[in-house]
N, C-alpha and C. Protein backbone atom coordinates (compact mmCIF):
# COMPACT_ATOMS: atom_id res chain seq x y z
N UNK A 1 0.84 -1.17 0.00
CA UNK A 1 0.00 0.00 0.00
C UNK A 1 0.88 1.23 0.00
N UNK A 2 0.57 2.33 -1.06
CA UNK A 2 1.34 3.61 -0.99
C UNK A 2 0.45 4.27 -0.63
N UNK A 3 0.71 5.30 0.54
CA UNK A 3 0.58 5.76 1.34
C UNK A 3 0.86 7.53 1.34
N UNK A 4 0.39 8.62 0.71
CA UNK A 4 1.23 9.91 0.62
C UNK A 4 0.96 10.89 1.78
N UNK A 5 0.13 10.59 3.31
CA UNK A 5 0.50 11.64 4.29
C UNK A 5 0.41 10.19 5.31
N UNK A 6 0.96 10.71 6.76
CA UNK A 6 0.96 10.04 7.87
C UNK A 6 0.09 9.81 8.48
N UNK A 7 -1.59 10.59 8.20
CA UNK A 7 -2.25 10.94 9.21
C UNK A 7 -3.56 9.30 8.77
N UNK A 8 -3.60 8.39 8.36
CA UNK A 8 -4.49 7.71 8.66
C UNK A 8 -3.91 5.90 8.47
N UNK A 9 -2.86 5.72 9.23
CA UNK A 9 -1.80 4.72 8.86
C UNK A 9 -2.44 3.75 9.87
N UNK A 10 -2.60 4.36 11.17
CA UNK A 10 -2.79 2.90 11.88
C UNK A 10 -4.26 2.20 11.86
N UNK A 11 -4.91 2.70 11.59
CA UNK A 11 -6.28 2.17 11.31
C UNK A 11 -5.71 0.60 10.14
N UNK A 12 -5.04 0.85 9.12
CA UNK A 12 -4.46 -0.26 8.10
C UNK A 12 -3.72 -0.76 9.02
N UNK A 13 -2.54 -0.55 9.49
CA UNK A 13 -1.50 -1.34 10.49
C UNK A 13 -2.55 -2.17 11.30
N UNK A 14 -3.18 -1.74 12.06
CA UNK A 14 -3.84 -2.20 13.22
C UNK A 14 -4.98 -3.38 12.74
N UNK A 15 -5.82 -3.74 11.02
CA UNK A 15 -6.12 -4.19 10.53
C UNK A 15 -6.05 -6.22 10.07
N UNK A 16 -4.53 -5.96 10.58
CA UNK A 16 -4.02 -7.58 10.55
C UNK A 16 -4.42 -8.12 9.19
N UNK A 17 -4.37 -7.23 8.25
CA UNK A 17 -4.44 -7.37 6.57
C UNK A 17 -2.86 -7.96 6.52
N UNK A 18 -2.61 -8.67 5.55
CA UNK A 18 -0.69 -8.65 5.19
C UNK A 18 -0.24 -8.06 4.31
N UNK A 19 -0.58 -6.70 4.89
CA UNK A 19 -0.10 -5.79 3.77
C UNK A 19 1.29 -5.22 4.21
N UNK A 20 1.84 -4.99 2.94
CA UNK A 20 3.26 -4.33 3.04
C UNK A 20 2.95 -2.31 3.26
N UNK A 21 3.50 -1.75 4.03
CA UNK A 21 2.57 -0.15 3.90
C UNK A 21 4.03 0.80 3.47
N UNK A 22 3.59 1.27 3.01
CA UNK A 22 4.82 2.53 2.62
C UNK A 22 4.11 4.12 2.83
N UNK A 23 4.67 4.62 3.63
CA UNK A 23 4.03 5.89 3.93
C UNK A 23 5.09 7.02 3.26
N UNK A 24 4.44 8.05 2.78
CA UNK A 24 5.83 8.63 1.37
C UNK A 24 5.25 10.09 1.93
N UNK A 25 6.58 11.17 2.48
CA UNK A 25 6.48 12.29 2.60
C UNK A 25 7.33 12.63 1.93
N UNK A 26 7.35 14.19 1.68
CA UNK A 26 8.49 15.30 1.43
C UNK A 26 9.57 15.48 2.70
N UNK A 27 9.18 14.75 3.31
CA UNK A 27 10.13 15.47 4.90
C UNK A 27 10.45 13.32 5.08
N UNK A 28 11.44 13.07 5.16
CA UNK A 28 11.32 11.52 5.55
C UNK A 28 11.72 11.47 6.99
N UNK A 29 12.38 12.88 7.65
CA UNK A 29 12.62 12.50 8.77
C UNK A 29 11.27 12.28 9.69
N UNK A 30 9.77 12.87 9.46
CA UNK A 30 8.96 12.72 10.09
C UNK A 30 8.06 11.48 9.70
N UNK A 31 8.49 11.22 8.31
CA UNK A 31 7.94 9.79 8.25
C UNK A 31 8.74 8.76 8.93
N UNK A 32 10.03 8.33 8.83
CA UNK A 32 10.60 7.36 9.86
C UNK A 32 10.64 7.62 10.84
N UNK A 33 10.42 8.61 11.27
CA UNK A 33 9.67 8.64 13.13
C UNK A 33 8.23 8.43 13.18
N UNK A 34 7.57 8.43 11.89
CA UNK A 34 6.16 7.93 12.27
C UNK A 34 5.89 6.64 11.80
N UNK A 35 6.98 5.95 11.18
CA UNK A 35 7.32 4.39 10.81
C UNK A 35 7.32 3.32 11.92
N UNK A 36 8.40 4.59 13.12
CA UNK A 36 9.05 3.67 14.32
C UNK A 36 7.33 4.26 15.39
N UNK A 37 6.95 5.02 15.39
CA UNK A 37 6.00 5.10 16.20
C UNK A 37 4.72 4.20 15.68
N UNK A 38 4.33 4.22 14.64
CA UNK A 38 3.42 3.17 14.49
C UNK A 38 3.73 1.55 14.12
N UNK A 39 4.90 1.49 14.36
CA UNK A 39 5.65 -0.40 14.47
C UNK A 39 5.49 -0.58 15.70
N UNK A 40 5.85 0.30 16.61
CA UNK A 40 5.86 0.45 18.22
C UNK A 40 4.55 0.53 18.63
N UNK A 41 3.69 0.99 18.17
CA UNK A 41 2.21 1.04 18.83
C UNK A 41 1.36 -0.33 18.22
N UNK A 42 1.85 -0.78 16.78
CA UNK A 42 0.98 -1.60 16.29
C UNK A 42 1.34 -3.11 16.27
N UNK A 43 2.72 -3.19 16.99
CA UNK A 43 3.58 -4.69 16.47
C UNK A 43 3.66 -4.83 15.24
N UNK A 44 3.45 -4.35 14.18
CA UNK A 44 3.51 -4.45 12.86
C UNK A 44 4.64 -3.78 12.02
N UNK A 45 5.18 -4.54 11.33
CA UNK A 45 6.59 -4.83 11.26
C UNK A 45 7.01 -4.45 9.35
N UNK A 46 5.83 -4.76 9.05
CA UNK A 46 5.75 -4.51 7.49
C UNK A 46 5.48 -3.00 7.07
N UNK A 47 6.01 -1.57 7.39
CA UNK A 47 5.72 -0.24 7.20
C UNK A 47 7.16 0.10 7.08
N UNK A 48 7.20 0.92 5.87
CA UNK A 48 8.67 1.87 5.59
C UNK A 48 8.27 2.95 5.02
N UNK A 49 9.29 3.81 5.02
CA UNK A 49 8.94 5.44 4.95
C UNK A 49 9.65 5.57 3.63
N UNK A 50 9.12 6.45 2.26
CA UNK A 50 9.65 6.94 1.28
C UNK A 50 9.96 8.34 1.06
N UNK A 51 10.35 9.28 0.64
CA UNK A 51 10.50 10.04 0.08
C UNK A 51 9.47 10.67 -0.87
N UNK A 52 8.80 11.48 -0.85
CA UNK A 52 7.97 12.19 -2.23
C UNK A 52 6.96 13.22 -1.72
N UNK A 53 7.96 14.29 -2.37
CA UNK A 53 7.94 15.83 -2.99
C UNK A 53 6.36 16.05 -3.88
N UNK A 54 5.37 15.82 -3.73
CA UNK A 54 4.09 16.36 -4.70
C UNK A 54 3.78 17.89 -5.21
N UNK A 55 5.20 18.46 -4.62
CA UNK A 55 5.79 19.82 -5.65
C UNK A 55 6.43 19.79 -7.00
N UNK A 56 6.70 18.63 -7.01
CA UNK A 56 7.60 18.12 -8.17
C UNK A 56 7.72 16.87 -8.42
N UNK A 57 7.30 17.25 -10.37
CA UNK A 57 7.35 15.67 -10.85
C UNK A 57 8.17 14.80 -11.32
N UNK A 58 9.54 15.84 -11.11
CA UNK A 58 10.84 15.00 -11.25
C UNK A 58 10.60 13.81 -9.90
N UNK A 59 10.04 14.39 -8.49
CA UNK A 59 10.36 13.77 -7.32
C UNK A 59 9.10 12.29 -7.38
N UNK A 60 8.30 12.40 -8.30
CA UNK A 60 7.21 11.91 -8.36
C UNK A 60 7.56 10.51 -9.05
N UNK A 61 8.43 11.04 -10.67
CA UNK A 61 8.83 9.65 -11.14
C UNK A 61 10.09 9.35 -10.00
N UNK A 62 10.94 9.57 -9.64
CA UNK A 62 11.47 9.55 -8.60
C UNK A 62 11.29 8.17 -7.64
N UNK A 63 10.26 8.92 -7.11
CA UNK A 63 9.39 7.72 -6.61
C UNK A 63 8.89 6.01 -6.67
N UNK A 64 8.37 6.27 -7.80
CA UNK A 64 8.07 5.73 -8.52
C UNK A 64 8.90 4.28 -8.81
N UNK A 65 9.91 5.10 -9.67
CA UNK A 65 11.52 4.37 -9.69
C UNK A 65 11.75 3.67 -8.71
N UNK A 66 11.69 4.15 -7.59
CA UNK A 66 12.67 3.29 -6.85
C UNK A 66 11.95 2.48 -5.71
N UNK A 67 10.20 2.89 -5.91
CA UNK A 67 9.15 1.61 -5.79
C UNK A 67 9.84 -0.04 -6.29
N UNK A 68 9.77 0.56 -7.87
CA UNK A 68 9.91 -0.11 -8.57
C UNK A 68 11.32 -0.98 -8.18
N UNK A 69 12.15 -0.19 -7.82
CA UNK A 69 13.93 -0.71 -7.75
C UNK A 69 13.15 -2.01 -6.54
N UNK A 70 12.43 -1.62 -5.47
CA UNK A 70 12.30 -2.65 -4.55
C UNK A 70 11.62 -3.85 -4.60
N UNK A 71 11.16 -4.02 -5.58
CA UNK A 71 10.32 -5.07 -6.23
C UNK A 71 9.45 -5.85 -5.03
N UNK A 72 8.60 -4.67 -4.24
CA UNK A 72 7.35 -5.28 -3.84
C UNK A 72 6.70 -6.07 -4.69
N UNK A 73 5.52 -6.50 -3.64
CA UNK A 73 4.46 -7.24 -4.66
C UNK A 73 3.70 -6.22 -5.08
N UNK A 74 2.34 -6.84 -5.81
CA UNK A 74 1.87 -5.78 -6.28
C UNK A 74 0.78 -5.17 -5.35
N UNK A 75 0.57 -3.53 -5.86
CA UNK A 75 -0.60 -2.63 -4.90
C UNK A 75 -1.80 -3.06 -4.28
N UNK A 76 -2.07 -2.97 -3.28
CA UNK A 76 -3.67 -3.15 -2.97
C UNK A 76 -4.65 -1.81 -3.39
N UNK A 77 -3.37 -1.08 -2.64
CA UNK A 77 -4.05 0.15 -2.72
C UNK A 77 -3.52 1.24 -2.58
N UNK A 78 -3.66 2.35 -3.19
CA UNK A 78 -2.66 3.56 -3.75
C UNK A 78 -3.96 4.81 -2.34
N UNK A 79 -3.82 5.28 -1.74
CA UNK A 79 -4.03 6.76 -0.99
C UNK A 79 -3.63 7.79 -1.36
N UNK A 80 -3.90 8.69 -2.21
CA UNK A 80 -3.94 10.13 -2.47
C UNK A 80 -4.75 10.87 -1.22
N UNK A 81 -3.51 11.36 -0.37
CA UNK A 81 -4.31 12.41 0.76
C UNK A 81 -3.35 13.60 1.32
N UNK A 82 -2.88 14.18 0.38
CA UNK A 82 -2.10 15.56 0.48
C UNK A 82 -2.97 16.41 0.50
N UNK A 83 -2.01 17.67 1.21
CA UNK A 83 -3.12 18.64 1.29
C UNK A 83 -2.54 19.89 1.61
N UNK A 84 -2.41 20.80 0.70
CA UNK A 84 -1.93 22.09 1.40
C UNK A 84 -3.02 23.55 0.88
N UNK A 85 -3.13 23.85 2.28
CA UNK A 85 -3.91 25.34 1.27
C UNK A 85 -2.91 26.60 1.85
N UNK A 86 -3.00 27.37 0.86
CA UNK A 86 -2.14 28.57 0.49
C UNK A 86 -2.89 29.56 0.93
N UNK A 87 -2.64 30.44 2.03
CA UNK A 87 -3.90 31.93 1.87
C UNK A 87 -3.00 32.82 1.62
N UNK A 88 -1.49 32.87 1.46
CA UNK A 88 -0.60 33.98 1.91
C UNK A 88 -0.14 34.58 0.23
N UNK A 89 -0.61 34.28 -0.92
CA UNK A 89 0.08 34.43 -2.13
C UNK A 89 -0.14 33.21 -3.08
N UNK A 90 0.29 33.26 -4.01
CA UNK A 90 0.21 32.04 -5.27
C UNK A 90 1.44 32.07 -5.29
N UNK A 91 2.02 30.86 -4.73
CA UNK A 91 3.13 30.03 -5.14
C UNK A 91 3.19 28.68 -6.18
N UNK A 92 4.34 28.28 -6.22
CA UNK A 92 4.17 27.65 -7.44
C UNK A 92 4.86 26.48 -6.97
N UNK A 93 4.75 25.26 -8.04
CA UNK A 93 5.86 24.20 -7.70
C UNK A 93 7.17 24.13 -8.43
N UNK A 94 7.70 23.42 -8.18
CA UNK A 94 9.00 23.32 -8.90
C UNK A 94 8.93 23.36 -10.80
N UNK A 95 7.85 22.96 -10.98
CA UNK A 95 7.59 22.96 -12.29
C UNK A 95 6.56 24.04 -13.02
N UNK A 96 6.33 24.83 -12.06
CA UNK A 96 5.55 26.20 -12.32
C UNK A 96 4.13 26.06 -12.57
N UNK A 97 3.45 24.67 -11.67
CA UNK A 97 2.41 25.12 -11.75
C UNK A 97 2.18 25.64 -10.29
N UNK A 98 0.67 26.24 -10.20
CA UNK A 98 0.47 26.89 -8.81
C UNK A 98 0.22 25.15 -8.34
N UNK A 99 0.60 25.92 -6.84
CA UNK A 99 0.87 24.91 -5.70
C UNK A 99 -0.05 23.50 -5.41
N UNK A 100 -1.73 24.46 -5.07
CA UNK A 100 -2.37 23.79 -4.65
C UNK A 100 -3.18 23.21 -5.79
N UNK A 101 -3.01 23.17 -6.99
CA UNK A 101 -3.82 22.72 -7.70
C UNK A 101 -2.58 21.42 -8.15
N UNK A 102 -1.23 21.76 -8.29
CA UNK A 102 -0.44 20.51 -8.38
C UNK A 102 -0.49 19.82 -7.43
N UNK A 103 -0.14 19.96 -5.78
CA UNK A 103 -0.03 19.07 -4.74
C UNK A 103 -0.92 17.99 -4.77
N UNK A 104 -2.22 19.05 -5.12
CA UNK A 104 -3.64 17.95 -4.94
C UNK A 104 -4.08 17.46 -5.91
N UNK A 105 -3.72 17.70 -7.06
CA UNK A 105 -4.18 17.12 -8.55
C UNK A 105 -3.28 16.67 -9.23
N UNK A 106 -2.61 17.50 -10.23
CA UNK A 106 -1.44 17.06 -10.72
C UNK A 106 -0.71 16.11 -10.96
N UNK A 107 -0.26 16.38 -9.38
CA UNK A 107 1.31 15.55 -8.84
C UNK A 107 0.58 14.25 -8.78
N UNK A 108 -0.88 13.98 -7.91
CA UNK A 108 -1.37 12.94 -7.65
C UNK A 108 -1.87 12.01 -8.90
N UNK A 109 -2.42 12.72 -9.78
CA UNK A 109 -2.85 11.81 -11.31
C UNK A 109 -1.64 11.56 -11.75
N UNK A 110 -0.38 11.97 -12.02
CA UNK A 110 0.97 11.43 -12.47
C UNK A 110 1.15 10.59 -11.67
N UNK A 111 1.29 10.45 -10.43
CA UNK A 111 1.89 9.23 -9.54
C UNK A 111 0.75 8.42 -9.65
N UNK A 112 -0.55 8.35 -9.81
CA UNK A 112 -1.33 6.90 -9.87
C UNK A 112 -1.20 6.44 -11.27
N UNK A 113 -0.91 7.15 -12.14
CA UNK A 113 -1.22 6.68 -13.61
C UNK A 113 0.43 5.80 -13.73
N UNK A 114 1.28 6.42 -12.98
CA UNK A 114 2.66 5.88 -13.28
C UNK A 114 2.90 4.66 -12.18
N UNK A 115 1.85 4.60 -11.28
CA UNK A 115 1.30 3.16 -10.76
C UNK A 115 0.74 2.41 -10.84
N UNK A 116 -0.14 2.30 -11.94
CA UNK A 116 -1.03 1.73 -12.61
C UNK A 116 -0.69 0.29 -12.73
N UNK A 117 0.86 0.20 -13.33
CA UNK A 117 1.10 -0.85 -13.95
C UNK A 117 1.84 -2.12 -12.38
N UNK A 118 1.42 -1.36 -11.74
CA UNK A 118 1.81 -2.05 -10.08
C UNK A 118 0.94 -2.31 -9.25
N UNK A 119 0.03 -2.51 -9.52
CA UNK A 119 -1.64 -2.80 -8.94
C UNK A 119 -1.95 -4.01 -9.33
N UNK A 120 -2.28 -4.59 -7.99
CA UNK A 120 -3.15 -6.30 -7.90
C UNK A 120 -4.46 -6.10 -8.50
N UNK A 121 -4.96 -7.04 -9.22
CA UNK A 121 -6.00 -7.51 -9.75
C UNK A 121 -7.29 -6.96 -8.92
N UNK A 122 -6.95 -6.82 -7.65
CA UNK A 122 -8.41 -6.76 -6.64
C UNK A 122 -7.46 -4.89 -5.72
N UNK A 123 -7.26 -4.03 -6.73
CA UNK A 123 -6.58 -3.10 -5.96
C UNK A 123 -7.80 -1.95 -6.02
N UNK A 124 -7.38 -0.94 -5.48
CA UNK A 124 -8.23 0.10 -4.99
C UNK A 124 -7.06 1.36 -4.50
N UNK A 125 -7.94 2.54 -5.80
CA UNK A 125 -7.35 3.84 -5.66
C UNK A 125 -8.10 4.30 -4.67
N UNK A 126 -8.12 5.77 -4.31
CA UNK A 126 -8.89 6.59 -3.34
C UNK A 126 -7.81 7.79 -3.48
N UNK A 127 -8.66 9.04 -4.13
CA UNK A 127 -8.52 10.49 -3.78
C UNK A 127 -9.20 10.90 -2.89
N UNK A 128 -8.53 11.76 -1.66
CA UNK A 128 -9.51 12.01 -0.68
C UNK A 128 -9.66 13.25 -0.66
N UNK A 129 -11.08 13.51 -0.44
CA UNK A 129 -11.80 15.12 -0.99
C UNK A 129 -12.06 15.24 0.02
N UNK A 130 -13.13 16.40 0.09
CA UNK A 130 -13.60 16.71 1.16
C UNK A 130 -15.33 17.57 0.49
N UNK A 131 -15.79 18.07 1.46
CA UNK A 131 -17.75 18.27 1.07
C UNK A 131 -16.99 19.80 0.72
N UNK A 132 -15.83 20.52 0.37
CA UNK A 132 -15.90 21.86 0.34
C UNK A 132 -15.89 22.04 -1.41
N UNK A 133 -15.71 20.85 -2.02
CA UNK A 133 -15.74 20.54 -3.56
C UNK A 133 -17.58 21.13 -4.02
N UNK A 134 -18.12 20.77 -2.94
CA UNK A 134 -19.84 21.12 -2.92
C UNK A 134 -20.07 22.23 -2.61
N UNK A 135 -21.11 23.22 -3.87
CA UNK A 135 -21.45 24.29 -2.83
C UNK A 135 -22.62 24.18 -2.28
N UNK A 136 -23.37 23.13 -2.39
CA UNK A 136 -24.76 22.85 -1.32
C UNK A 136 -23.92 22.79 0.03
N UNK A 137 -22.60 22.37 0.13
CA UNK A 137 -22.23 22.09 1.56
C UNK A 137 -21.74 23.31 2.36
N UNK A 138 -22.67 23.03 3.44
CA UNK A 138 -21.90 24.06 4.45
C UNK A 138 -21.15 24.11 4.93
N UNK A 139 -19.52 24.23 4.49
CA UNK A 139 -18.45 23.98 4.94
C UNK A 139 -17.85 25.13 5.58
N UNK A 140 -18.06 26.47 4.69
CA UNK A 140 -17.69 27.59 5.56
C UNK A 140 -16.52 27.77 4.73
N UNK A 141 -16.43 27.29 3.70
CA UNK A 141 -15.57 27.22 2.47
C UNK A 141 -16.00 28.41 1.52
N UNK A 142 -15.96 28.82 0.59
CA UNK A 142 -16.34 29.56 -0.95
C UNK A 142 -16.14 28.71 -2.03
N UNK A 143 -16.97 28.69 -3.23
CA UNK A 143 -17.06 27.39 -3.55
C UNK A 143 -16.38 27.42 -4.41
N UNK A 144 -15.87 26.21 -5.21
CA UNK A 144 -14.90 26.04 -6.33
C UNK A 144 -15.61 26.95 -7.13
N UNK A 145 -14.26 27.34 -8.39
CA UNK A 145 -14.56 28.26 -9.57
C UNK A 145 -13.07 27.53 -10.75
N UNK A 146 -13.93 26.32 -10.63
CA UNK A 146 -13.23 25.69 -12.21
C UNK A 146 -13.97 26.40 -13.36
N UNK A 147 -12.68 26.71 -14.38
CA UNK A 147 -12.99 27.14 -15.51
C UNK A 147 -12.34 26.37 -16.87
N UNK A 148 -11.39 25.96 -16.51
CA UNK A 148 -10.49 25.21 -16.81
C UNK A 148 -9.21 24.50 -16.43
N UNK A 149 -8.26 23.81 -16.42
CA UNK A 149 -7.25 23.32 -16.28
C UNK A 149 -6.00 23.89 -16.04
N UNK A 150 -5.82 24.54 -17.46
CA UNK A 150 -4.92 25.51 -17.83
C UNK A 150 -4.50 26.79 -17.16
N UNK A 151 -6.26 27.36 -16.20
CA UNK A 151 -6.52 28.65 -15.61
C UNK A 151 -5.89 28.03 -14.42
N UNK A 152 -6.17 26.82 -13.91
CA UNK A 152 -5.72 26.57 -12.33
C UNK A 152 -4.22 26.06 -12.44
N UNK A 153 -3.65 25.40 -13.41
CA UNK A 153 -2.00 25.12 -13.46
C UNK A 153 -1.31 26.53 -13.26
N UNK A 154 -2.11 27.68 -14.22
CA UNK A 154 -1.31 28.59 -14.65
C UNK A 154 -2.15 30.06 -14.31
N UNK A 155 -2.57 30.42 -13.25
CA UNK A 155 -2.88 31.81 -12.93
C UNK A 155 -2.67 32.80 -13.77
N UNK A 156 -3.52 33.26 -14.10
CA UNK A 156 -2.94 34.82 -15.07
C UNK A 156 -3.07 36.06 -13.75
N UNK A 157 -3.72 36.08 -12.59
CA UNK A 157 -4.20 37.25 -12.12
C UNK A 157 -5.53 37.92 -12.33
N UNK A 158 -6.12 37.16 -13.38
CA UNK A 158 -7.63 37.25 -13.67
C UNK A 158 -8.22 37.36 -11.86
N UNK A 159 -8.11 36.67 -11.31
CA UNK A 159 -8.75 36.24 -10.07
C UNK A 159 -7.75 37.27 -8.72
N UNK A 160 -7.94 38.28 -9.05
CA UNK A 160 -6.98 39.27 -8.06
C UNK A 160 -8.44 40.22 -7.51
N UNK A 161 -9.80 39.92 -8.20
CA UNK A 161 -10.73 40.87 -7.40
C UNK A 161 -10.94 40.38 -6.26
N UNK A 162 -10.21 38.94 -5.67
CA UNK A 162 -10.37 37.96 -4.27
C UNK A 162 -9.38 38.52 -3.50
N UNK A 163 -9.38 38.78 -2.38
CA UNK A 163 -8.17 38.95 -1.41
C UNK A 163 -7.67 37.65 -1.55
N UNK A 164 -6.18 37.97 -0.70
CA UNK A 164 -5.62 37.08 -1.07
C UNK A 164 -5.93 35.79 -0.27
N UNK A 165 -6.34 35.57 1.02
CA UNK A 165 -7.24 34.82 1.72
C UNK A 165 -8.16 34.24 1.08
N UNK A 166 -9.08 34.59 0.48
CA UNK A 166 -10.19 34.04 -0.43
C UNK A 166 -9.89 33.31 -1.74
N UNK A 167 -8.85 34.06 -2.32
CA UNK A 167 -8.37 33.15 -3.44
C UNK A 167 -7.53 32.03 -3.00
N UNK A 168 -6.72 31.71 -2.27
CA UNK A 168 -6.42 30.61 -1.51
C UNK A 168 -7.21 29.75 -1.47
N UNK A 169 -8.39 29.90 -0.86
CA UNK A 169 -9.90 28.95 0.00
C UNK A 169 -10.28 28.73 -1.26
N UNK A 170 -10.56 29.51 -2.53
CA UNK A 170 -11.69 28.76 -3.72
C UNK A 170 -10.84 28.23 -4.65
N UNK A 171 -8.96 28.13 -4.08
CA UNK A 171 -7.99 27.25 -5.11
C UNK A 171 -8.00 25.81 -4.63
N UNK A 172 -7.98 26.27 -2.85
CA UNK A 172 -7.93 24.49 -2.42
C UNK A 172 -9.44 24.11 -2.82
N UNK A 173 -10.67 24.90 -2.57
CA UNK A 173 -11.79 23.71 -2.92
C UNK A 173 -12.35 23.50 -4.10
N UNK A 174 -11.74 24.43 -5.26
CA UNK A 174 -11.76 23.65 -6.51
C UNK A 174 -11.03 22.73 -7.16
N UNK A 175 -9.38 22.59 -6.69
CA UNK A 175 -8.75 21.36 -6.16
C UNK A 175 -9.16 20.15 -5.91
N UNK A 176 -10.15 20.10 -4.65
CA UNK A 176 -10.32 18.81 -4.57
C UNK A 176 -11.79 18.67 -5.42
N UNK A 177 -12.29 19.52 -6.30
CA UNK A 177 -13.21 19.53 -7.00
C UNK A 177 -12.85 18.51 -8.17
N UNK A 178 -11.69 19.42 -8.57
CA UNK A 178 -11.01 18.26 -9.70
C UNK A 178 -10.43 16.89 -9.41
N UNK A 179 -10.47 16.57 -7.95
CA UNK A 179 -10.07 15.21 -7.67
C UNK A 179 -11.24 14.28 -7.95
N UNK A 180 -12.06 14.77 -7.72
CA UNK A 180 -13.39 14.06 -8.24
C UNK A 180 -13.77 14.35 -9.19
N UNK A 181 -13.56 15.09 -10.09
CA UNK A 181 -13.98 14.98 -11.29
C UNK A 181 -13.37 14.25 -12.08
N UNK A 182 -11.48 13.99 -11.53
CA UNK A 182 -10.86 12.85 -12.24
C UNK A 182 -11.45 11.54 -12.13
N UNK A 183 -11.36 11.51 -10.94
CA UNK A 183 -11.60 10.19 -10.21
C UNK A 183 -13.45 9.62 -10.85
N UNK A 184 -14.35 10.43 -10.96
CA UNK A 184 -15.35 10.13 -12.10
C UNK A 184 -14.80 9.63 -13.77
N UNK A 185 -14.18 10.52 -14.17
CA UNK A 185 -13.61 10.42 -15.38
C UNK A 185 -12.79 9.40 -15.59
N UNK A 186 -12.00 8.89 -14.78
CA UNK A 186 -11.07 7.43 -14.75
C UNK A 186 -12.08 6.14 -14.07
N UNK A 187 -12.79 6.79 -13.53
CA UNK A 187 -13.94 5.55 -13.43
C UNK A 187 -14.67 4.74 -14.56
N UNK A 188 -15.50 6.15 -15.18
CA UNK A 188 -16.23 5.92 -16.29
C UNK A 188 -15.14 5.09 -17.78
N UNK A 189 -13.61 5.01 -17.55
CA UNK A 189 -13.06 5.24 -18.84
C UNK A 189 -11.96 4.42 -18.58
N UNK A 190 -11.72 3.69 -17.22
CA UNK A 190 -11.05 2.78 -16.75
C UNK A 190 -10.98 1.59 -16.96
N UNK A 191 -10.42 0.73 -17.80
CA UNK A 191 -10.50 -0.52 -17.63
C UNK A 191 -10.04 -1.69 -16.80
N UNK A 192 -9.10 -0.47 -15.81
CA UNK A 192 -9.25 -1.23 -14.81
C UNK A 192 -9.93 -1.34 -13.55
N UNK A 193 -10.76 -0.13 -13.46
CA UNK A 193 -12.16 0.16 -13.05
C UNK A 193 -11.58 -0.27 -11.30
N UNK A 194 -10.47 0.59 -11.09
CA UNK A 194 -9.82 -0.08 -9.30
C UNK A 194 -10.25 2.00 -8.73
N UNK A 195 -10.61 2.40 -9.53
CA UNK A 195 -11.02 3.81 -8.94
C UNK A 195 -11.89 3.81 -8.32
């Protein structure tokens, strides 16, 4: 199981599935301290910590690679659950798209599609959204404003009548807007139908 934040590991550890778990940050020193803290809490012995940057898709095939170098078995199940929201400015990633629309989209459809070919027969993706993708939901959010693809990789400043607080809030929840709209779209068009 690949694994991309720390925060929902032992619920699987604690499971007594025989799964192999790989939990993959940008920071590895806080993942192998959360490797040794959940081996230590769970007796479970099968969890290692990777490396991966979802700022960058050099760090992504990266990844990937050296999955691959270890010749696990194959995936059960791939977790997409990054998450950063920006209120302070539009930053970018290493590859110039804005931040939060790569961290949470992007970076994540490149690393499942370039995992694809490492998935068990009976495997299972999962992008994890949240109700702020909805504007029936009362999240206390502002609601997504997809227009296109191109507009959210690549900001022109069109969207500067938002403080900068507000444009932040309707980048992360049209973000995970597009996680589900992939995750529909690779459903409907999947033949391997593990979405």
């Amino acid at each position: 199981m690949v694994w991309d934040t720390i925060a929902p590991k032992q619920a699987i550890a604690q499971s007594k599935q025989d799964w192999h778990i790989i939990i993959a940050s940008r920071n590895l020193p806080r993942v192998e301290e959360a490797v040794l803290q959940l081996t230590a809490e769970t007796n479970y012995s099968f969890i290692e910590g990777m490396t991966l940057d979802l700022a960058s898709l050099a760090s992504v095939r990266q990844f990937v690679q050296d999955f691959q170098a270890r010749e696990h078995p194959p995936l059960h199940a791939i977790v997409c659950n990054a998450g950063v929201q920006i209120v302070s400015g539009t930053r970018y990633t290493e590859n110039g798209f804005e931040m939060t629309f790569g961290v949470h989209h992007l970076e994540h459809f490149l690393l499942v599609n370039l995992l694809l070919p490492q998935l068990s027969d009976r495997s299972r993706i999962v992008f994890v959204s949240s109700d702020t993708h909805n504007p029936e939901a009362n999240t206390g959010m502002p609601h997504p404003n997809y227009q296109d693809a191109n507009a959210l990789a690549f900001p022109t400043g069109d969207d500067n009548q938002m403080d900068i607080r507000t444009l932040g809030r309707v980048r992360y929840t049209t973000s995970k807007l597009c996680n589900l709209l992939c995750t529909y779209s690779n459903l409907r068009s999947s033949p391997l139908q593990k979405w």
